[in-house]
C-alpha atoms as a PDB file:
ATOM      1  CA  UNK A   1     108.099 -29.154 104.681  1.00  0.00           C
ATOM      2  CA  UNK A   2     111.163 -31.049 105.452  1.00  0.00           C
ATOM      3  CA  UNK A   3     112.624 -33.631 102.692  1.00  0.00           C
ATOM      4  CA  UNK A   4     111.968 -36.451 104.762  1.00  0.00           C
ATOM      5  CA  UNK A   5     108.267 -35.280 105.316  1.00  0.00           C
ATOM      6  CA  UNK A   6     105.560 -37.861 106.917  1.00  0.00           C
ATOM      7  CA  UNK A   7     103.683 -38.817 103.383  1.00  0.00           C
ATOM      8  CA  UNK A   8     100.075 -41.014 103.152  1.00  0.00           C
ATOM      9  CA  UNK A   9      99.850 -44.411 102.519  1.00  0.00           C
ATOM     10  CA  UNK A  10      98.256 -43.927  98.963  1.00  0.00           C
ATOM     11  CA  UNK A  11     100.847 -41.723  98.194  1.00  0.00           C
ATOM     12  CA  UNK A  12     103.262 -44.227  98.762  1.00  0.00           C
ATOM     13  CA  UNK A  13     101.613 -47.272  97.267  1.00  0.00           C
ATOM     14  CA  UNK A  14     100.798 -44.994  93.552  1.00  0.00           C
ATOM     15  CA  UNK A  15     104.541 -43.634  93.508  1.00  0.00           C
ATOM     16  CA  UNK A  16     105.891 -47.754  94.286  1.00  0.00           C
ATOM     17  CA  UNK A  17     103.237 -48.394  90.954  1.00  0.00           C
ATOM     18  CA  UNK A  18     104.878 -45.779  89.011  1.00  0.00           C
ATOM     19  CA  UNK A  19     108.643 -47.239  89.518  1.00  0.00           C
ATOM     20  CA  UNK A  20     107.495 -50.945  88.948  1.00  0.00           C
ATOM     21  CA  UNK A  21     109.346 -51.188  86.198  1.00  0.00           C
ATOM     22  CA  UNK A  22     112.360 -50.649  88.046  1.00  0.00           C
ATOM     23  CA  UNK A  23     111.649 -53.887  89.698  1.00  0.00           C
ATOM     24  CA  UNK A  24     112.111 -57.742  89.259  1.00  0.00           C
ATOM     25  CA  UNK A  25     109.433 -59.549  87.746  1.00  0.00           C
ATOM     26  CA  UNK A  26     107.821 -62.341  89.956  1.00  0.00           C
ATOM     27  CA  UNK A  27     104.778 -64.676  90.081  1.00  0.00           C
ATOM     28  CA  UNK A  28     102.356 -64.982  92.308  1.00  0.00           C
ATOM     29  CA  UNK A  29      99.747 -67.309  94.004  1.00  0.00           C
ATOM     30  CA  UNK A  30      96.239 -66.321  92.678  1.00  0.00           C
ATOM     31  CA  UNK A  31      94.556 -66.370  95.843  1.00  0.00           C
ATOM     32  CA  UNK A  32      96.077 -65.310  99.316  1.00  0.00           C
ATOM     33  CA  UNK A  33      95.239 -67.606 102.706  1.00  0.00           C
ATOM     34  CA  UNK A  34      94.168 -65.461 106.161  1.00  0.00           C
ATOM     35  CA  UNK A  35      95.995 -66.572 109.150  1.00  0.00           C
ATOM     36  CA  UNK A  36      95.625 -65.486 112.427  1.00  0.00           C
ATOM     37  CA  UNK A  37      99.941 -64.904 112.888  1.00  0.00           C
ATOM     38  CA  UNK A  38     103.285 -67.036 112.003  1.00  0.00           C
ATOM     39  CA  UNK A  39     102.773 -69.708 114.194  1.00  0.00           C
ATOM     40  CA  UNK A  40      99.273 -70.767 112.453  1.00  0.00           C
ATOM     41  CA  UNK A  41     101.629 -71.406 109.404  1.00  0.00           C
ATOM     42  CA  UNK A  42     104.139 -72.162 111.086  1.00  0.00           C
ATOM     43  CA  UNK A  43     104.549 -76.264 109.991  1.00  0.00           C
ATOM     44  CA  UNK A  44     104.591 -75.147 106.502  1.00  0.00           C
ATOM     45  CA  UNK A  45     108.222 -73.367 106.747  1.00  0.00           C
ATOM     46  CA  UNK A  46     111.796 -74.232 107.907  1.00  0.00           C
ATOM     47  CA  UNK A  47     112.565 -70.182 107.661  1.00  0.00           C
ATOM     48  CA  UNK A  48     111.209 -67.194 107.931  1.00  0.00           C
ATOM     49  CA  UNK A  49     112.598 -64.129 106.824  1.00  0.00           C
ATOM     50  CA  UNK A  50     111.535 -60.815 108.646  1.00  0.00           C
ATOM     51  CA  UNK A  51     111.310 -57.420 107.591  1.00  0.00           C
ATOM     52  CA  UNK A  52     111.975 -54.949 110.438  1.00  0.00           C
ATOM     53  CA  UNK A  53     110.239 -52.156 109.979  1.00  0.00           C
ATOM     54  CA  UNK A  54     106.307 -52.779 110.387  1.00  0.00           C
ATOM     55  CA  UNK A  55     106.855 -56.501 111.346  1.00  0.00           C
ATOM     56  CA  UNK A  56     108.922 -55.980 114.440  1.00  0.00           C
ATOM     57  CA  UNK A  57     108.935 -52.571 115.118  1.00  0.00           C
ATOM     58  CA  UNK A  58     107.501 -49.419 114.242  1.00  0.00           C
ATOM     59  CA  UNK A  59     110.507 -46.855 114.566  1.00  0.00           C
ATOM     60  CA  UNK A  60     112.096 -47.358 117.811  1.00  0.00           C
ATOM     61  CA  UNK A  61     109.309 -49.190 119.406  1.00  0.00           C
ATOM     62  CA  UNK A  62     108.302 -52.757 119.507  1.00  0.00           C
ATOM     63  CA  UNK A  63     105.529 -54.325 117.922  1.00  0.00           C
ATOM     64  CA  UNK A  64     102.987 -55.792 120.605  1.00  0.00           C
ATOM     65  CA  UNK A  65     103.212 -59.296 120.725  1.00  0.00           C
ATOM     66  CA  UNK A  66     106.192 -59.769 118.193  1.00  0.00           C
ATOM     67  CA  UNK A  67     109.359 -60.584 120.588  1.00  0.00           C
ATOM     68  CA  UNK A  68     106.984 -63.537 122.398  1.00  0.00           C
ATOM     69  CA  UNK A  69     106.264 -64.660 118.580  1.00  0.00           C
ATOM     70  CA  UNK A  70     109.955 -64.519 117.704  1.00  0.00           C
ATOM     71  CA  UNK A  71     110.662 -66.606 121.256  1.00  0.00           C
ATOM     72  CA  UNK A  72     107.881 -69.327 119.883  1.00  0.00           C
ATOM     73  CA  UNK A  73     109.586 -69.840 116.509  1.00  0.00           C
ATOM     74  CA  UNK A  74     112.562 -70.628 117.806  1.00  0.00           C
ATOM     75  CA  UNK A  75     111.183 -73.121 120.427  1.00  0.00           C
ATOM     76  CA  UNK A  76     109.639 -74.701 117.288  1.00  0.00           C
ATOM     77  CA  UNK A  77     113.558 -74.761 115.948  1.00  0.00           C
ATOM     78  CA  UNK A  78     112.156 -72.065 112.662  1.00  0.00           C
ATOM     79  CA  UNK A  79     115.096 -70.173 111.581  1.00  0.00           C
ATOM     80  CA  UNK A  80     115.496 -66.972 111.475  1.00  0.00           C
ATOM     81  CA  UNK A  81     116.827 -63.806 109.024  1.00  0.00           C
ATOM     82  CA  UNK A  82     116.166 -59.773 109.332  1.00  0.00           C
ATOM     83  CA  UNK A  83     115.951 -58.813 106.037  1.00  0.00           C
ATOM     84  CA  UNK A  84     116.071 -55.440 106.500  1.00  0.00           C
ATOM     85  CA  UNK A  85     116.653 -52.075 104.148  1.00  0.00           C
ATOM     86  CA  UNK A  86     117.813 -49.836 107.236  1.00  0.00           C
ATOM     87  CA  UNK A  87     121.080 -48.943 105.909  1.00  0.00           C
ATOM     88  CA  UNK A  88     122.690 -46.056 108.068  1.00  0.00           C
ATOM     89  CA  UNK A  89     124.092 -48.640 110.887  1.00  0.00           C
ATOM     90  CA  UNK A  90     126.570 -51.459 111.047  1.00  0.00           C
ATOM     91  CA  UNK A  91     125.329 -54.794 111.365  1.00  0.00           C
ATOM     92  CA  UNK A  92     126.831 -55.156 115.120  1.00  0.00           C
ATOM     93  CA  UNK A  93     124.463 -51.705 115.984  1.00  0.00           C
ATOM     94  CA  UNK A  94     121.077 -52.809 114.506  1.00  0.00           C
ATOM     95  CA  UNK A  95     122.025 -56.226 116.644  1.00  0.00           C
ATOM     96  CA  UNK A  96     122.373 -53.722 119.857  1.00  0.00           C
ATOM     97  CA  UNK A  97     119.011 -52.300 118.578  1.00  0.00           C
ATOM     98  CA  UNK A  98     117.096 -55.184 118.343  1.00  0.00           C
ATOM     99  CA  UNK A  99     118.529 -56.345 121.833  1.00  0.00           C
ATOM    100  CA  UNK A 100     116.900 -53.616 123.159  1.00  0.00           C
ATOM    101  CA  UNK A 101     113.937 -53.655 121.669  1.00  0.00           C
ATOM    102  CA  UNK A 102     113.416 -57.531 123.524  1.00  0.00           C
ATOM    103  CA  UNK A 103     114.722 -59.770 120.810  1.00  0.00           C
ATOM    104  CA  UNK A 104     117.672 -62.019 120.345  1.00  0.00           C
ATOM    105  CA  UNK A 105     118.690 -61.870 117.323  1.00  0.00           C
ATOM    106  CA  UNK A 106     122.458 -62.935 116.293  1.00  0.00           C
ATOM    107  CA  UNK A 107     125.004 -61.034 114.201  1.00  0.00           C
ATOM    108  CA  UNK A 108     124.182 -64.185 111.767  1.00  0.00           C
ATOM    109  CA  UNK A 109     120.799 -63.500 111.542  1.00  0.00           C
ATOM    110  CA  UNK A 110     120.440 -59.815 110.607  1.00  0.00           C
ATOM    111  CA  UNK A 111     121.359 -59.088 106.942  1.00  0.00           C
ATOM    112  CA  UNK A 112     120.991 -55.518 105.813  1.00  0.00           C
ATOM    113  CA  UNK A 113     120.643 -53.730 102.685  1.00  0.00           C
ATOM    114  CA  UNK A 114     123.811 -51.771 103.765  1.00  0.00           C
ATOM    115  CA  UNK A 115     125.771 -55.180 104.015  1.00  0.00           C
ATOM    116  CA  UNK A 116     124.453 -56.155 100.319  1.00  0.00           C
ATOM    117  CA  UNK A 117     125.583 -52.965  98.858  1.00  0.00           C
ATOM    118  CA  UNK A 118     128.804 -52.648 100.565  1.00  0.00           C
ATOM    119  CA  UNK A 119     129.514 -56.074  99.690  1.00  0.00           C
ATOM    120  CA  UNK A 120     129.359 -55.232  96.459  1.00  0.00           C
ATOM    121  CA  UNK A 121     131.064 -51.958  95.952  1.00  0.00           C
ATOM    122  CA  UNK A 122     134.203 -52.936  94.304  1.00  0.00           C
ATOM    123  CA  UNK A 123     132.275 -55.493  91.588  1.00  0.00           C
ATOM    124  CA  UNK A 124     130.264 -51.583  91.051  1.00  0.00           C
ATOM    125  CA  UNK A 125     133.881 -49.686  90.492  1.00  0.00           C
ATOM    126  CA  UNK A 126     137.200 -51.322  91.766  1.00  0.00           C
ATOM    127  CA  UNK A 127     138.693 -48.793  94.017  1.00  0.00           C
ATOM    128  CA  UNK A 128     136.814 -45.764  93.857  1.00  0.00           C
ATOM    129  CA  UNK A 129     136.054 -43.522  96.471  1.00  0.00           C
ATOM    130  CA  UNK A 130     132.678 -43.038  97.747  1.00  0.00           C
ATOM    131  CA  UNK A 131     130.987 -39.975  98.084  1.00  0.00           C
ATOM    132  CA  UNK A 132     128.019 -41.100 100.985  1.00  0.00           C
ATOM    133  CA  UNK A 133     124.511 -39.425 101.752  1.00  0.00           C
ATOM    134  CA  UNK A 134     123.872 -40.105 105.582  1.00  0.00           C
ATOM    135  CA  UNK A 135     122.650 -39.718 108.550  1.00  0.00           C
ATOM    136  CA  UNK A 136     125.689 -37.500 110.061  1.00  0.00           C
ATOM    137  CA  UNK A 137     126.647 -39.726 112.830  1.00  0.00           C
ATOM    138  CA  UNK A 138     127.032 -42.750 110.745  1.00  0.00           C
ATOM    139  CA  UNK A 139     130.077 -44.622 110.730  1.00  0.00           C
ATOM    140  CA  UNK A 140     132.206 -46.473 107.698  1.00  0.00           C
ATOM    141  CA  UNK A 141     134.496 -48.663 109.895  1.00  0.00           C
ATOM    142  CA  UNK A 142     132.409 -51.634 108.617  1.00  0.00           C
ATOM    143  CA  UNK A 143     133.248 -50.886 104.943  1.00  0.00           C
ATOM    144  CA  UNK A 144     136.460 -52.085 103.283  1.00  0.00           C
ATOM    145  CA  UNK A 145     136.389 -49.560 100.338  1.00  0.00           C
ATOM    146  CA  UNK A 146     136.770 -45.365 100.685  1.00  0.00           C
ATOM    147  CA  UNK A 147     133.663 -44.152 101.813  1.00  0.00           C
ATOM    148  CA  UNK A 148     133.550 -40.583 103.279  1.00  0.00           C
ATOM    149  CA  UNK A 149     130.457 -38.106 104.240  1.00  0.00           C
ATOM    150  CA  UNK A 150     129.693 -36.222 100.830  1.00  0.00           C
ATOM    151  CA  UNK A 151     129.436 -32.203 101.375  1.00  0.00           C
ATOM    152  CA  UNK A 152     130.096 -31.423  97.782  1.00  0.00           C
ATOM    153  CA  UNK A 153     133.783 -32.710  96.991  1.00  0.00           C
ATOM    154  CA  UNK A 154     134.534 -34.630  93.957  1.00  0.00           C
ATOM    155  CA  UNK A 155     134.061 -38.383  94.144  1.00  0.00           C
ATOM    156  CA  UNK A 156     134.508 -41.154  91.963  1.00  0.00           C
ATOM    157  CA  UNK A 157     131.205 -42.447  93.120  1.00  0.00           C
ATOM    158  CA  UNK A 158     127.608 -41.814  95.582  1.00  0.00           C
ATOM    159  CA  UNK A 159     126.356 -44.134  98.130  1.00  0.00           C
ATOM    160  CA  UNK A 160     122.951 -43.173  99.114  1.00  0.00           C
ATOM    161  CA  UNK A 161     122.637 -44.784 103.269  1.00  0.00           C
ATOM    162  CA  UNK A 162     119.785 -42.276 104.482  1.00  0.00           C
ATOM    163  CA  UNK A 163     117.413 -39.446 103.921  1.00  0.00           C
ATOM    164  CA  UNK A 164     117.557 -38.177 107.431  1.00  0.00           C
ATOM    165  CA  UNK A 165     120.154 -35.292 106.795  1.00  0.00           C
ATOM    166  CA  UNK A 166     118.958 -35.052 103.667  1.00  0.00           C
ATOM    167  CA  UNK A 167     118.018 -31.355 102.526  1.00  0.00           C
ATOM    168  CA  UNK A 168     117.280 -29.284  99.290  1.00  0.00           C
ATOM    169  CA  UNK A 169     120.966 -27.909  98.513  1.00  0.00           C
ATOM    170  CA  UNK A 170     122.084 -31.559  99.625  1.00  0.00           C
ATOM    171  CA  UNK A 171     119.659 -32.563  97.227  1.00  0.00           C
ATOM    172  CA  UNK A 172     120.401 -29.859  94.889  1.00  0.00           C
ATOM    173  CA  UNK A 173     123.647 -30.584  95.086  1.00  0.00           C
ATOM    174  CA  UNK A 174     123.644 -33.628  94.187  1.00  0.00           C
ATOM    175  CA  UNK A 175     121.576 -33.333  91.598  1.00  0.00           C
ATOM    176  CA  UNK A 176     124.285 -30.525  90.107  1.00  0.00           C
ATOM    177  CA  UNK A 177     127.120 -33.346  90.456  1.00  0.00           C
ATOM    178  CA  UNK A 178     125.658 -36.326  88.947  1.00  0.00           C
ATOM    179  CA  UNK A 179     124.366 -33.499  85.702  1.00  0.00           C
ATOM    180  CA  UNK A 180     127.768 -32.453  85.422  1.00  0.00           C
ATOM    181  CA  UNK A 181     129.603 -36.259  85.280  1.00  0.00           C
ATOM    182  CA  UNK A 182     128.013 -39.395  85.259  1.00  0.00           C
ATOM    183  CA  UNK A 183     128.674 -41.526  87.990  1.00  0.00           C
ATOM    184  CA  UNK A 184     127.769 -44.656  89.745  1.00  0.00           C
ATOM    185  CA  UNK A 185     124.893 -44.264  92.295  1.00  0.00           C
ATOM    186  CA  UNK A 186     124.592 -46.836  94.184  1.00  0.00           C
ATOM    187  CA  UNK A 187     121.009 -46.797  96.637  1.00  0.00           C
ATOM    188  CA  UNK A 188     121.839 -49.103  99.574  1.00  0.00           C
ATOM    189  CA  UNK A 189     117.574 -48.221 100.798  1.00  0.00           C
ATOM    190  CA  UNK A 190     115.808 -48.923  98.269  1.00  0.00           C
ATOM    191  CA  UNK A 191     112.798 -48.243 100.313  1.00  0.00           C
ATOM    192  CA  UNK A 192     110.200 -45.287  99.443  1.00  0.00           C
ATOM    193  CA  UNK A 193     109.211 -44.942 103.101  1.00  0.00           C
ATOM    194  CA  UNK A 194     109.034 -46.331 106.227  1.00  0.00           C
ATOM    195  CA  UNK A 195     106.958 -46.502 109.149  1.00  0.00           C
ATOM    196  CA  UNK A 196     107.742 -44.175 112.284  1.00  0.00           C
ATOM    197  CA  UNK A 197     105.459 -43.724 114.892  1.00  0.00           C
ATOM    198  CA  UNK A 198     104.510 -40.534 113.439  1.00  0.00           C
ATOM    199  CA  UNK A 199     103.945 -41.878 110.115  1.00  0.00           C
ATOM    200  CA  UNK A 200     105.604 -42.841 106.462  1.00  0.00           C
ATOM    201  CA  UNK A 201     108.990 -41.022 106.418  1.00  0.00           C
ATOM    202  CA  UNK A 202     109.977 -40.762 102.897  1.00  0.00           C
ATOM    203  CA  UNK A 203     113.515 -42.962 102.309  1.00  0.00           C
ATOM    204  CA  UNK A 204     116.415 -42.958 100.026  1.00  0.00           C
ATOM    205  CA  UNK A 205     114.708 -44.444  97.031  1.00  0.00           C
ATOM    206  CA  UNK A 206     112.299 -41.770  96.971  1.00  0.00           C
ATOM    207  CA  UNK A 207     115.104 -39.517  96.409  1.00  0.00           C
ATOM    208  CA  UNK A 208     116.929 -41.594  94.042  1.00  0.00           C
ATOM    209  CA  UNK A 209     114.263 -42.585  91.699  1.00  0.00           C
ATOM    210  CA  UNK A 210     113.035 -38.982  91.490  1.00  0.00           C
ATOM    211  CA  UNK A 211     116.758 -37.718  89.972  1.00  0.00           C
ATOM    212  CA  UNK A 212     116.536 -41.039  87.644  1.00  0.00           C
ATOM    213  CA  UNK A 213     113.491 -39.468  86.535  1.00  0.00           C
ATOM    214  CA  UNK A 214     114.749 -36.004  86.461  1.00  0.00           C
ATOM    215  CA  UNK A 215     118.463 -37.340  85.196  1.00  0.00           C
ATOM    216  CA  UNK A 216     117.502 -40.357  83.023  1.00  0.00           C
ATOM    217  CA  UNK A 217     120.420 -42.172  84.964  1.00  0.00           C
ATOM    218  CA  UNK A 218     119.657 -45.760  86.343  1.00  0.00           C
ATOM    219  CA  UNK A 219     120.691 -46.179  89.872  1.00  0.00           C
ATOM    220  CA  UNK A 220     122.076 -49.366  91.038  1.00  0.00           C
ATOM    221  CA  UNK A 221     119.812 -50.570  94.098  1.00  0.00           C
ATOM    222  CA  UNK A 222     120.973 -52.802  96.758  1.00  0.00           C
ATOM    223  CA  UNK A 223     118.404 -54.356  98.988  1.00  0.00           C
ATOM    224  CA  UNK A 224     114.535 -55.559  98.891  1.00  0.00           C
ATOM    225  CA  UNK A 225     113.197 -56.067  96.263  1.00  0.00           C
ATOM    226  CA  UNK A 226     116.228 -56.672  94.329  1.00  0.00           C
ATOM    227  CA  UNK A 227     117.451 -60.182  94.046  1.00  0.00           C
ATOM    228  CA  UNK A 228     120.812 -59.599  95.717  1.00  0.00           C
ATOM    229  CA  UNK A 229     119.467 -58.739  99.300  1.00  0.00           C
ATOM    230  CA  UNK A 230     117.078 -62.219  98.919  1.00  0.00           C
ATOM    231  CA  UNK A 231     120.724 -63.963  97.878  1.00  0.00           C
ATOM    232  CA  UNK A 232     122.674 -62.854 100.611  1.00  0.00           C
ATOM    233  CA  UNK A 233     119.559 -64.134 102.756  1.00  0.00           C
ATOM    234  CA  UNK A 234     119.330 -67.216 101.473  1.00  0.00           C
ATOM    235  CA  UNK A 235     122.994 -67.847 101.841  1.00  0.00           C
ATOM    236  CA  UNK A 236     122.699 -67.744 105.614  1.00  0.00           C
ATOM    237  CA  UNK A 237     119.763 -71.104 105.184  1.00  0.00           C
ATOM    238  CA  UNK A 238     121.724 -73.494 103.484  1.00  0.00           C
ATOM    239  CA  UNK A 239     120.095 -77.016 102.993  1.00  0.00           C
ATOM    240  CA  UNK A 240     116.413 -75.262 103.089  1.00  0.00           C
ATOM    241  CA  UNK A 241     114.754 -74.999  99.528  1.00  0.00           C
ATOM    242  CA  UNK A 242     113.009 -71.502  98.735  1.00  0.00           C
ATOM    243  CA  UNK A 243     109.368 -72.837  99.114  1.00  0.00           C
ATOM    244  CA  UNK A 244     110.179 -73.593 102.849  1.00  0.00           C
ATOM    245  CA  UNK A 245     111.007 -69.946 103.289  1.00  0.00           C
ATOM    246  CA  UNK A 246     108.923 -67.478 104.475  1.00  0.00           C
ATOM    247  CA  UNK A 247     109.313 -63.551 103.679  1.00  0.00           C
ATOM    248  CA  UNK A 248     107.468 -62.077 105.821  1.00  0.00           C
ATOM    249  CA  UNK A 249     106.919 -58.246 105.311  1.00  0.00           C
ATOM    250  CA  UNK A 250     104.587 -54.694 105.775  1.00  0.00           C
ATOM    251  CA  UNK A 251     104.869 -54.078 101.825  1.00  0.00           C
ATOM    252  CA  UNK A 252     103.704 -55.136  98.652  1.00  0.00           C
ATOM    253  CA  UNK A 253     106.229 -53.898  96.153  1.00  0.00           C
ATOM    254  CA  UNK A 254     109.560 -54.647  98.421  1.00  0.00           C
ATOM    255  CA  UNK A 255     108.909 -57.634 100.954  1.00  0.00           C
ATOM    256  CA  UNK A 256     106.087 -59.369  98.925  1.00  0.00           C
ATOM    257  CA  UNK A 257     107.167 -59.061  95.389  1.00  0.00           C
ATOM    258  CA  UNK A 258     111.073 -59.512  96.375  1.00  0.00           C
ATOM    259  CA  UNK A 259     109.934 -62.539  98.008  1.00  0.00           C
ATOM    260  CA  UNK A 260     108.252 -63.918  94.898  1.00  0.00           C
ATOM    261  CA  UNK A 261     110.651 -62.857  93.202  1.00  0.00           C
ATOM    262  CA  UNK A 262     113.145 -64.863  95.131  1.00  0.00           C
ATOM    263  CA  UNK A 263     110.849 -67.888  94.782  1.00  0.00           C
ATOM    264  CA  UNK A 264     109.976 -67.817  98.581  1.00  0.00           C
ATOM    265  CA  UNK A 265     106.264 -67.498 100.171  1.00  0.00           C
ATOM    266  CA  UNK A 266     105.479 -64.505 101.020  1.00  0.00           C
ATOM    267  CA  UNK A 267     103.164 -63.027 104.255  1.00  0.00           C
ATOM    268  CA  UNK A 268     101.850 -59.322 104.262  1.00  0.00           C
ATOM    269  CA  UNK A 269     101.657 -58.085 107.747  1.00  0.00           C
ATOM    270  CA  UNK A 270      98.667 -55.529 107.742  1.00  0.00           C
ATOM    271  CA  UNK A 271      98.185 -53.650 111.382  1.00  0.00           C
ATOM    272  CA  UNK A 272     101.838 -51.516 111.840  1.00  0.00           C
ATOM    273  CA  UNK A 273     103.455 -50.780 108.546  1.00  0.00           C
ATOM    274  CA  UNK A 274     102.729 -49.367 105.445  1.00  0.00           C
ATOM    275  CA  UNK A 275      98.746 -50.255 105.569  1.00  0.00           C
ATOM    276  CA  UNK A 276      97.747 -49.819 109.157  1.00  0.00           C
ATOM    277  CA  UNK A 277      94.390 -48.507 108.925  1.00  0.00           C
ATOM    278  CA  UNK A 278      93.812 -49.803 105.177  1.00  0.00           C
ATOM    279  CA  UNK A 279      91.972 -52.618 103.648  1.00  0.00           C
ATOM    280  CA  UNK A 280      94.933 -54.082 101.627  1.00  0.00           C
ATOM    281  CA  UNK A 281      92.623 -56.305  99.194  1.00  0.00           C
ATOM    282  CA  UNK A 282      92.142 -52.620  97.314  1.00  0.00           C
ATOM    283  CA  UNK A 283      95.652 -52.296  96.858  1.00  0.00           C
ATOM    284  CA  UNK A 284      96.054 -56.152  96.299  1.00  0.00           C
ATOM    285  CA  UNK A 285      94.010 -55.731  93.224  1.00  0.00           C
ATOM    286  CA  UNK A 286      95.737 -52.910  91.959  1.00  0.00           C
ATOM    287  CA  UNK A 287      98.876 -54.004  91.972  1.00  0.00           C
ATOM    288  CA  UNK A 288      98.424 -57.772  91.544  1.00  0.00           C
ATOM    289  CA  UNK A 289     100.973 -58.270  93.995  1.00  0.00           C
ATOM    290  CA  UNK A 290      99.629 -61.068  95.858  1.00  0.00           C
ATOM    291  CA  UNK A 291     101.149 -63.077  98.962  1.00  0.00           C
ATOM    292  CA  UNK A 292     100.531 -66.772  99.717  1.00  0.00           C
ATOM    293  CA  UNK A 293      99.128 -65.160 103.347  1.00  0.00           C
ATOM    294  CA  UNK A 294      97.913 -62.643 105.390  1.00  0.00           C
ATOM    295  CA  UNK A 295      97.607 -61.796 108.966  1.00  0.00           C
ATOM    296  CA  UNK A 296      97.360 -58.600 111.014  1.00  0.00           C
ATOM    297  CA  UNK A 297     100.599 -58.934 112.657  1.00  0.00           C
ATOM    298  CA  UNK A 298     103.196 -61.753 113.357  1.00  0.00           C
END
């Protein structure tokens, strides 16, 4: 089986349970509203911020319905942030991505955990050089500090991008490094999967809470549902207090409890992400992670 294997839905949603503590505390509404898509609710917000991944697409395909949505939010002036954990392209290639995919989003509008982490390299370790786990076409010409593909040579640092190279003597490897010095590791996906149209492909923070489980070393994450990515999206709304925002997103523990967490509303998308073919009030209860609404896609 390959190390970024197609895993179940309730394997995903137990292993996110088991790492909540990892996670920022947040509170949330005791009941959650049904709508029938973003514009029902649409009066409510000034803002809504979109996951990617089971909101608008499902890998490299788009979700029915969700350009013509994105069209009508903007004729109702809404504005508009991807608040996305894809972190293996630059900012102006997931813009080229969405374009062809149907929607029109600006650089301005598309914040990724990759910017969030990269942003925030040197405040990590000032001037170190960066050891990176990617995909192997990805590019660094977007990042101001020394970042360089890792195949095993010493580094000051690891910057975990992507899974999609990933293998067990990269792993293993890895693993060997960080045993033998301590080291910043810095996860710029916090995600533990993400939906392809194949299925839940397991995702760097998989990976990197596994060796802080194996390691007992505490990873510094970058992206939903850490605080910083929600900051960095927020910047881009000035003027627009956090109860006007919406974060809009597939799953619980990242889009919905980051959102909280942020002090923003928060809408679980059902149909084409993490619980497609689910009831989610099960997992709802579970977790008491509860969003202000639901709706089976945007």
């Amino acid at each position: 089986m390959s190390y970024n294997e197609i895993w179940g839905t309730q394997n995903a949603f137990d292993r996110y349970e088991a790492i909540r503590i990892r996670m920022p505390l947040a509170v949330f509404p005791t009941e959650t509203t049904q709508c029938t898509g973003l514009l029902e609710i649409a009066d409510q917000f000034d803002a809504f911020v979109l996951d990617s991944f089971g909101v608008l697409n499902v890998g490299e395909t788009a979700i029915p319905g969700a350009v013509t949505c994105i069209q009508q939010l903007r004729a109702r002036c809404k504005r508009l942030i991807v608040l996305t954990n894809a972190a293996s392209y630059t900012r102006a290639t997931a813009v080229r991505r969405y374009r062809a995919l149907g929607f029109d989003f600006a650089p301005n509008e598309v914040v990724s955990s990759r910017d969030v982490a990269v942003a925030r390299l040197d405040e990590v370790l000032p001037g170190a050089r960066w050891g990176a786990i990617a995909a192997p076409d990805d590019q660094f010409s977007d990042i101001e500090a020394q970042v360089e593909h890792w195949s095993g040579q010493e580094v000051d640092g690891f910057l975990f991008l992507s899974s999609a190279a990933l293998d067990a003597d990269i792993l293993a490897s890895l693993s060997a490094a960080i045993r033998h010095r301590k080291r910043p590791f810095v996860i710029a996906n916090p995600d533990l999967v993400a939906p392809r149209e194949t299925g839940l492909s397991k995702e760097p923070g998989y990976y990197a809470n596994q060796l802080a489980d194996t390691l007992n070393i505490a990873p510094v994450f970058f992206g939903k549902p850490f605080n910083n990515a929600f900051d960095d999206a927020k910047d881009r709304l000035p003027g627009i207090q956090s109860h006007r925002i919406a974060m809009v997103g597939d799953t619980l523990h990242t889009d919905i409890l980051g959102g909280a967490a942020a002090g923003f509303r928060t809408v679980l998308v059902r149909d084409h992400g993490l619980f497609a073919g689910h009831a989610t009030e099960t997992f709802i209860n579970r977790s008491g992670i509860v969003p202000d609404f639901s709706c089976s896609a945007i």
